[in-house]
C-alpha atoms as a PDB file:
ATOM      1  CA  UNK A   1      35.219 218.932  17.221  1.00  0.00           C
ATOM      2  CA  UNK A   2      34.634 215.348  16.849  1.00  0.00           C
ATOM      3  CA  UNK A   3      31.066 213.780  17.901  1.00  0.00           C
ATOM      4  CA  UNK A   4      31.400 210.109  19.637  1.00  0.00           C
ATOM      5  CA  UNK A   5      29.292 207.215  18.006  1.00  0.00           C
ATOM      6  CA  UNK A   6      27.890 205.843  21.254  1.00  0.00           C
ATOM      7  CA  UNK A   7      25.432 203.020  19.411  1.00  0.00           C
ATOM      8  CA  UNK A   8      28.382 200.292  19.073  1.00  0.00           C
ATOM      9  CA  UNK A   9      29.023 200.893  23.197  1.00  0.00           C
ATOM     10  CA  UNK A  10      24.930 200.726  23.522  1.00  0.00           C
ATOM     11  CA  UNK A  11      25.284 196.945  21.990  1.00  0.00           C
ATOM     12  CA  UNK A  12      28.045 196.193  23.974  1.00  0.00           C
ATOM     13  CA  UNK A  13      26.340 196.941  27.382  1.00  0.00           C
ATOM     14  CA  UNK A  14      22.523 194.630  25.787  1.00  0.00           C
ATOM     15  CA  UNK A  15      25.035 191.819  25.094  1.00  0.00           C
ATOM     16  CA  UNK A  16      27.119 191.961  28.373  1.00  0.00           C
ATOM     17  CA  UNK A  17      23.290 191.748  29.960  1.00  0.00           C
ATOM     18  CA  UNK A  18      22.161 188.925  27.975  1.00  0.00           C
ATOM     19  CA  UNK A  19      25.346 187.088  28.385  1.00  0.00           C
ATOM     20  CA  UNK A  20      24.906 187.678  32.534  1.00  0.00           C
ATOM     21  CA  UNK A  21      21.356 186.492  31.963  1.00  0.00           C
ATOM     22  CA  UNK A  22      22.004 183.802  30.544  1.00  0.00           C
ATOM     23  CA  UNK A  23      24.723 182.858  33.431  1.00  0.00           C
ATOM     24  CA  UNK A  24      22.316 182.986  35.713  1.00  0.00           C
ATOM     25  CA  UNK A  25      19.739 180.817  33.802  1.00  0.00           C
ATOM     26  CA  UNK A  26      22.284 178.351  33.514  1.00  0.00           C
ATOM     27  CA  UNK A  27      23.583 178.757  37.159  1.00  0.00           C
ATOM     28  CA  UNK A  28      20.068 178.236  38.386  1.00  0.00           C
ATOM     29  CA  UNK A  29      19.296 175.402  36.066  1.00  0.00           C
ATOM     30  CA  UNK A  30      22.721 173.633  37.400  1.00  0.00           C
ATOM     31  CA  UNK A  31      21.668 174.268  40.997  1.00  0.00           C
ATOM     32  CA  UNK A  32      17.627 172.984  40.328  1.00  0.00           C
ATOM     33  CA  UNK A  33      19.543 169.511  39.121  1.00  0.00           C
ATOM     34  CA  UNK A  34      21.669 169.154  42.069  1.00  0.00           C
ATOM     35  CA  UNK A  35      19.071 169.934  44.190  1.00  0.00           C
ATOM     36  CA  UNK A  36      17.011 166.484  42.436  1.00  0.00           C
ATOM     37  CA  UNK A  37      20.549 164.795  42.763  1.00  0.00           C
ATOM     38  CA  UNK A  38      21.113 165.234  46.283  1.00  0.00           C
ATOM     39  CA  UNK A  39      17.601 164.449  47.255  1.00  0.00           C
ATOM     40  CA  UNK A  40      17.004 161.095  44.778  1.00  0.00           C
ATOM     41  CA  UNK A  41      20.332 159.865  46.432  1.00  0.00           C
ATOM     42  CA  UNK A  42      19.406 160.222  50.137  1.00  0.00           C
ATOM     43  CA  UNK A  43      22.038 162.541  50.910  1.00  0.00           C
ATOM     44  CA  UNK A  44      19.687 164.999  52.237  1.00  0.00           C
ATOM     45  CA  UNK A  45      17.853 163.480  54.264  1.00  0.00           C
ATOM     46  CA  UNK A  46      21.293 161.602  55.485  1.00  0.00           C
ATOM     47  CA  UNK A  47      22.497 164.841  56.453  1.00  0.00           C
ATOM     48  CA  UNK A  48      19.210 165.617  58.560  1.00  0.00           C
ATOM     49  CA  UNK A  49      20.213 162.778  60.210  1.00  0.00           C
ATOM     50  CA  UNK A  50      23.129 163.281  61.270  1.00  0.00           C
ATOM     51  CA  UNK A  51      22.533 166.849  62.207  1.00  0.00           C
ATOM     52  CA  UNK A  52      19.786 165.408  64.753  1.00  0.00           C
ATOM     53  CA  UNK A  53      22.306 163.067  66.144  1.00  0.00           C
ATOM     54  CA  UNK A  54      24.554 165.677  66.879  1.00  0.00           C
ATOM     55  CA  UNK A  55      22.288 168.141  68.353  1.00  0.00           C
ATOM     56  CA  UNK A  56      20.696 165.331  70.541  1.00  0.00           C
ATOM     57  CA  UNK A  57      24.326 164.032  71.998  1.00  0.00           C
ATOM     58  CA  UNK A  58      25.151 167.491  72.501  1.00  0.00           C
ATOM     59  CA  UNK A  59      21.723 167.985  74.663  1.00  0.00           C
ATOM     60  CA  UNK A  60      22.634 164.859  76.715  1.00  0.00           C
ATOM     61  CA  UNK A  61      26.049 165.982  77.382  1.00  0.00           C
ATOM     62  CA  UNK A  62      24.965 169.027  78.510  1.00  0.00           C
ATOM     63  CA  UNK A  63      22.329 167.355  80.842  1.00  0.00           C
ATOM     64  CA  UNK A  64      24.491 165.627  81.937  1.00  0.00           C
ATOM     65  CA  UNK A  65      26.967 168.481  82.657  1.00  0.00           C
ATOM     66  CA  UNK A  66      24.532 169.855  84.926  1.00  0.00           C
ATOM     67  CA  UNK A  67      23.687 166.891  87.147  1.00  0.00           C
ATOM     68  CA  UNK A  68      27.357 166.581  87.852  1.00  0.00           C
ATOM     69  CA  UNK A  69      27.374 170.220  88.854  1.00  0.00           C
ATOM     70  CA  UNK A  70      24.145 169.971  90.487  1.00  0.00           C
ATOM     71  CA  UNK A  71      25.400 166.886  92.339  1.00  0.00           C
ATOM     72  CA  UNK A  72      28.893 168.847  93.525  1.00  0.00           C
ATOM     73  CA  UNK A  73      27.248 171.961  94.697  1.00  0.00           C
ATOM     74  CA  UNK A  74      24.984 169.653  96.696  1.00  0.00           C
ATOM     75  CA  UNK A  75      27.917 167.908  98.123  1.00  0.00           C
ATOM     76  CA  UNK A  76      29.735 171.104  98.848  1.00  0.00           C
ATOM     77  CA  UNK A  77      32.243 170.135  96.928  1.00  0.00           C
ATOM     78  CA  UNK A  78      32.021 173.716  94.585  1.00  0.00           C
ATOM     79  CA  UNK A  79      31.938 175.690  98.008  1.00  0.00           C
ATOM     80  CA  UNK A  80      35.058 173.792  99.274  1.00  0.00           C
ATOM     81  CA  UNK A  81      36.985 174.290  96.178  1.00  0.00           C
ATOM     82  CA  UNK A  82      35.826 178.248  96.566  1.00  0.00           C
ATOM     83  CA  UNK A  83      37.292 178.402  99.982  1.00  0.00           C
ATOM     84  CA  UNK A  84      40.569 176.352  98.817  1.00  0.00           C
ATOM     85  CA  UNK A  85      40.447 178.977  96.140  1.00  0.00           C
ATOM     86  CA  UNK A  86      40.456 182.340  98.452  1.00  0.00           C
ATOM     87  CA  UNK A  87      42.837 180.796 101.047  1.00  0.00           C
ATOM     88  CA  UNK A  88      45.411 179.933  98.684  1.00  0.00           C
ATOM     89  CA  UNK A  89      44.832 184.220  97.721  1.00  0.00           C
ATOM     90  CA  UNK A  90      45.504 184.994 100.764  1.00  0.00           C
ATOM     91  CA  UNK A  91      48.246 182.944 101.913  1.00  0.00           C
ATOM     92  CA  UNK A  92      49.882 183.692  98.220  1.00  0.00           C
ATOM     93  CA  UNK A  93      49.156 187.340  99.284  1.00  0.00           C
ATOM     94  CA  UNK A  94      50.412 187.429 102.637  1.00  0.00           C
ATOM     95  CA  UNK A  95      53.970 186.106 101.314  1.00  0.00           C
ATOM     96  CA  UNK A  96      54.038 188.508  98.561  1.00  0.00           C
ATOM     97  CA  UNK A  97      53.992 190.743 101.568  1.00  0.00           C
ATOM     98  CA  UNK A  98      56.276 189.472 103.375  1.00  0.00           C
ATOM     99  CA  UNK A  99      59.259 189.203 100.174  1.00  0.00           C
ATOM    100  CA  UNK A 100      57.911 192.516  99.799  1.00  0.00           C
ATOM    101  CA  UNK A 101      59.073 193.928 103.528  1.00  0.00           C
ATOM    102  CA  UNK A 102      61.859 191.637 103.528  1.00  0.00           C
ATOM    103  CA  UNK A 103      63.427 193.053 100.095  1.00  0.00           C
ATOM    104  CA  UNK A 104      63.094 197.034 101.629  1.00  0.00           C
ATOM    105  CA  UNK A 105      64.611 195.709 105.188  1.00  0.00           C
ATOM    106  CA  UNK A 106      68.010 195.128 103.000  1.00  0.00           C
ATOM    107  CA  UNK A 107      67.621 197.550 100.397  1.00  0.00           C
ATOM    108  CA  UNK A 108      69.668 200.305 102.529  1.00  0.00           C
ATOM    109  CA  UNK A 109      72.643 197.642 102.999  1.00  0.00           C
ATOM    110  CA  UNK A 110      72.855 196.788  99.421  1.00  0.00           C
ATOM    111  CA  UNK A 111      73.539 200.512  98.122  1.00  0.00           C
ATOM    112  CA  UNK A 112      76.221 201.310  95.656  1.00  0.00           C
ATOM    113  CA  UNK A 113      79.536 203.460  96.741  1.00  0.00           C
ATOM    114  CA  UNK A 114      79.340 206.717  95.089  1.00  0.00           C
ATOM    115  CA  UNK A 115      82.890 206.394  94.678  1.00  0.00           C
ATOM    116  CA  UNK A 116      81.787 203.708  91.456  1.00  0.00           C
ATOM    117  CA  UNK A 117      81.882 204.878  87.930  1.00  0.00           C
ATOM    118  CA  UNK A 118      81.371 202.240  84.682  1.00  0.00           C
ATOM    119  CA  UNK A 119      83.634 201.872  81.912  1.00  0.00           C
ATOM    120  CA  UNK A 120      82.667 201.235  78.158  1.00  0.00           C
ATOM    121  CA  UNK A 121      81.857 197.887  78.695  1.00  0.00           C
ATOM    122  CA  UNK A 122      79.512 198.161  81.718  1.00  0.00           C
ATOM    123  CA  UNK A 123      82.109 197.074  83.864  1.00  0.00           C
ATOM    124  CA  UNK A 124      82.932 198.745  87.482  1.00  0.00           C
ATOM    125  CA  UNK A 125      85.957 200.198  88.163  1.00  0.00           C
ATOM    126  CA  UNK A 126      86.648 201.393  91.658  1.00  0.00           C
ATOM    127  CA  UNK A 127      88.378 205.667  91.582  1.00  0.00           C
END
């Protein structure tokens, strides 16, 4: 029976966490100095700018969104476009009806002779 030396493993595993220590000193040490970088050249405060102008156009556009709706409704022009809406329904429904009746009115006069048999080809050939 042969007995495993585990201590050389043991090292492995306390210099694997050293080494990820030390990756993460360095990771935060690299992230600290672009963190001075970006703020000594302006580009933070750059991008706070913009974001703001952004968010504020979007607010006006959207205020002014709803005054245009505000000012159709008050015009009736949302309610007219709602009627135009449901009468084009029902007129596209009533013909729908209508091809509808009109397609079982000559369904009977359209039926195929039983006398009618296909060939390999999909063809009809009269018997």
């Amino acid at each position: 029976m042969r007995i495993r030396d585990y201590s050389n493993t043991s090292d492995q595993t306390e210099e694997s966490k050293k080494n990820v220590a030390k990756g993460i000193r360095e990771s935060s040490s690299s992230v600290r100095e672009l963190i001075l970088a970006l703020t000594r050249s302006g580009a933070i405060e750059e991008i706070a700018r913009t974001i703001l102008e952004a968010t504020t156009s979007i607010r006006d556009t959207a205020n002014e969104i709803n005054d245009i709706v505000k000012d159709l409704k008050e015009r009736g022009t949302i309610m007219n476009i709602a009627s135009a809406v449901e009468e084009t329904t029902e007129t596209a429904l009533d013909t729908i009806q209508i091809a509808k009746n009109a397609t079982r009115e000559t369904a009977p006069t359209t039926v195929k002779s039983k006398n009618t048999k296909r060939s390999k080809r999909g063809s009809k050939i009269k018997v």
